[in-house]
Protein backbone atom coordinates (compact mmCIF):
# COMPACT_ATOMS: atom_id res chain seq x y z
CA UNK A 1 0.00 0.00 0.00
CA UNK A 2 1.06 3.42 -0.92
CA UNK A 3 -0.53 6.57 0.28
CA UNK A 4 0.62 10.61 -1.20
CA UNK A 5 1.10 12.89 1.65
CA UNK A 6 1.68 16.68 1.24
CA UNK A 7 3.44 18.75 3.96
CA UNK A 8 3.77 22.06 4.45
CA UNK A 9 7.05 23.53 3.36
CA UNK A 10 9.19 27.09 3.27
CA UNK A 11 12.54 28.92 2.52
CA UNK A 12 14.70 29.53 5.38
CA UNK A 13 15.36 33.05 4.22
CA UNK A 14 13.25 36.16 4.81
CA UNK A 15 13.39 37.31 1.45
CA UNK A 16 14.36 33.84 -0.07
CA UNK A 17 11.92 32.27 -2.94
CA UNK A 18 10.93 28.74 -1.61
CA UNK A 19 8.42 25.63 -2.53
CA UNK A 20 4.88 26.13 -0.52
CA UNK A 21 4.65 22.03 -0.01
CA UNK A 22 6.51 18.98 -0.55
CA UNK A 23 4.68 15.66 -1.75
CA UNK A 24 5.86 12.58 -0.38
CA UNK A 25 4.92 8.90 -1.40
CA UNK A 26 4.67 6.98 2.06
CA UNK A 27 4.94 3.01 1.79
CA UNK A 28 5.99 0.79 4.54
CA UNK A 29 9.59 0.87 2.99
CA UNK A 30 10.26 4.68 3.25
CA UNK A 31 8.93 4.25 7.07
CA UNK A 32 11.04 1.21 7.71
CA UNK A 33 14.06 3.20 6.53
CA UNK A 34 13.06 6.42 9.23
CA UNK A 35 12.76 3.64 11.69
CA UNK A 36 16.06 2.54 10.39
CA UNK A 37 18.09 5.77 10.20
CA UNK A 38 16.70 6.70 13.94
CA UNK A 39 17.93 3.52 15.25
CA UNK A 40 21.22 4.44 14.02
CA UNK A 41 21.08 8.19 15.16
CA UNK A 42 20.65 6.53 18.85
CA UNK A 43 23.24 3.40 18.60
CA UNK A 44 26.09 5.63 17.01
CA UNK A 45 25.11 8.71 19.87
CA UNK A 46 24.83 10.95 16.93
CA UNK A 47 22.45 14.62 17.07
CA UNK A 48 20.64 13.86 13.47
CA UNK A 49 21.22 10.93 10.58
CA UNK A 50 20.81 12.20 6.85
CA UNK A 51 20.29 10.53 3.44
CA UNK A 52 20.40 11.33 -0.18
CA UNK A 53 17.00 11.73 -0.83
CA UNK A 54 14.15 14.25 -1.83
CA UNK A 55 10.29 14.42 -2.15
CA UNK A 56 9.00 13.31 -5.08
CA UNK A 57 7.81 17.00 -5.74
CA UNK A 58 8.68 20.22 -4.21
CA UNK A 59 5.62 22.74 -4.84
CA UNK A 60 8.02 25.55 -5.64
CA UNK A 61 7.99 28.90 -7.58
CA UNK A 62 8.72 28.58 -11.23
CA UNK A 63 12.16 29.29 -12.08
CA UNK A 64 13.63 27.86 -8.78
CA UNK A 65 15.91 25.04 -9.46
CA UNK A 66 16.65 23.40 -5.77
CA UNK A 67 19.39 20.89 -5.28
CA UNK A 68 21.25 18.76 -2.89
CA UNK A 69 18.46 17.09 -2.03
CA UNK A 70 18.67 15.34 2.22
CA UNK A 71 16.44 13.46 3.93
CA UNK A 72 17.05 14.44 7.34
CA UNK A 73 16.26 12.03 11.05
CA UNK A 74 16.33 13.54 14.02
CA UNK A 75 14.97 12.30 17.29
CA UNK A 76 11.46 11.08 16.58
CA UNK A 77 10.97 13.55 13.40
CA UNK A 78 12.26 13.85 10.06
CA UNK A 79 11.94 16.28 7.58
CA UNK A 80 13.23 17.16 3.96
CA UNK A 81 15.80 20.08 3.03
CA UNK A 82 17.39 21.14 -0.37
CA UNK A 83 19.48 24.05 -1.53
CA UNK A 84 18.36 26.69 -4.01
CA UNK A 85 20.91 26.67 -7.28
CA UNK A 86 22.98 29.52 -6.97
CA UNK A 87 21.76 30.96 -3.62
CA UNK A 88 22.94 31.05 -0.18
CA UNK A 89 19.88 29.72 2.09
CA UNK A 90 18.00 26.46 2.48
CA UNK A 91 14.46 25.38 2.13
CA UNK A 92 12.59 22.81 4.73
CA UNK A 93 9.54 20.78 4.75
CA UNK A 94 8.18 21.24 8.10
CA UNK A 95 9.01 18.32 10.50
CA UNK A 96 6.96 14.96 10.96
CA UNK A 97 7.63 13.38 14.10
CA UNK A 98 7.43 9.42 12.80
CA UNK A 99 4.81 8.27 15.22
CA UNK A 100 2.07 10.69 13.63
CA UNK A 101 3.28 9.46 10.01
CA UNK A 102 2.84 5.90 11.07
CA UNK A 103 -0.87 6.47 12.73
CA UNK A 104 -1.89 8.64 9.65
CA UNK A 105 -0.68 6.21 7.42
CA UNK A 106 -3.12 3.18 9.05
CA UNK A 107 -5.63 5.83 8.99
CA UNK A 108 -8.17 5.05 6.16
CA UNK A 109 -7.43 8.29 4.52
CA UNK A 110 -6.20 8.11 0.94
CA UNK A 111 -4.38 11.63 0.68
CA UNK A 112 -2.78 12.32 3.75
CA UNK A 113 -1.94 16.62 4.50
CA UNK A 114 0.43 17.70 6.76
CA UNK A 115 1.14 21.09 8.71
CA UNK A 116 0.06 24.11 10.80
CA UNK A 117 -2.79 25.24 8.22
CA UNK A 118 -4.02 22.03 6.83
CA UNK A 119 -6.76 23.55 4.79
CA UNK A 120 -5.13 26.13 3.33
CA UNK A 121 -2.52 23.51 2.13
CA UNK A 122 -5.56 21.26 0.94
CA UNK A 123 -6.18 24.60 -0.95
CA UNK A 124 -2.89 25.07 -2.78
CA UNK A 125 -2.44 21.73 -3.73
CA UNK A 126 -5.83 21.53 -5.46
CA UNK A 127 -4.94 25.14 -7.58
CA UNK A 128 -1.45 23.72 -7.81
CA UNK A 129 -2.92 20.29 -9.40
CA UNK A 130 -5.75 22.74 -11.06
CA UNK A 131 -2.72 24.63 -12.93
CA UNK A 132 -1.36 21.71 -13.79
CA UNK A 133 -4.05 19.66 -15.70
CA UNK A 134 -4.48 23.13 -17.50
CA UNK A 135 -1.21 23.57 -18.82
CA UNK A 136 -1.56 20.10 -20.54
C-alpha cells in the first residue's frame, strides 16, 4: 500500500523564494528506513542521521531550481531540506515526528496533508494540481 502525503514547506530566508509544499509517497519501505536511520542516530550517539534523498515534488515557484536534495532524522521527526541553485539559504519541509506518520498512514485516509494550516494547504495543492491539468 502506498498513500501521497503533502506537507507544508518554506525557505529559510526572509526574502528567499521557496516551494509552498513537498509531496511525499509513504509506503511501509520509506517508514522502515526512518525507523532505520533513527535507530542508528541513537546506537552511534549521533544529534541527526541524513540521506540522499528528496520528495517526489517540491511545490516551488517557477524558475527555482533546488538541489542537494537530504532526507534528514532527528529524534522522533524527520523532515526534507534542499538548496536553491545559486543561492545562499536552504528550504525545509516542516518536521513529521514518525509516530504521527505511522498512525496517519493506518488511517483510512487516501491523501494524507500535513502542517500548521491544513486547509489552506488542501487549498494550494488543489490550484497547484488545477494549474497543472491546464497547462496540458
Amino acid at each position: 500500500m502506498e498513500k501521497v502525503a503533502y506537507v507544508e514547506a518554506y525557505a529559510c530566508d526572509e526574502y528567499g523564494d521557496g516551494p509552498r509544499y513537498a509531496k511525499m509517497c509513504i509506503n511501509q519501505t520509506f517508514i522502515d528506513r526512518l525507523q532505520r536511520m533513527e535507530k542508528m542516530r541513537v546506537e552511534n550517539d549521533l544529534s541527526e542521521c541524513r540521506s540522499y534523498d528528496a520528495p517526489e515534488e517540491w511545490g516551488v515557484a517557477e524558475g527555482l531550481s533546488l538541489v542537494n536534495d537530504e532526507l534528514v532524522v532527528r529524534g522522533n521527526g524527520f523532515w526534507f531540506v534542499a538548496d536553491p541553485k545559486n543561492a545562499s539559504y536552504h528550504v525545509e519541509s516542516r518536521s513529521l515526528d514518525i509516530p504521527d506518520l505511522i498512525s496517519a498512514f493506518n488511517s483510512d485516509d487516501s491523501v494524507l496533508y500535513f502542517g500548521s494550516d491544513v486547509d489552506g494547504l488542501k487549498d494550494l495543492v488543489e490550484d497547484s494540481l488545477s494549474d497543472a491539468d491546464a497547462a496540458q
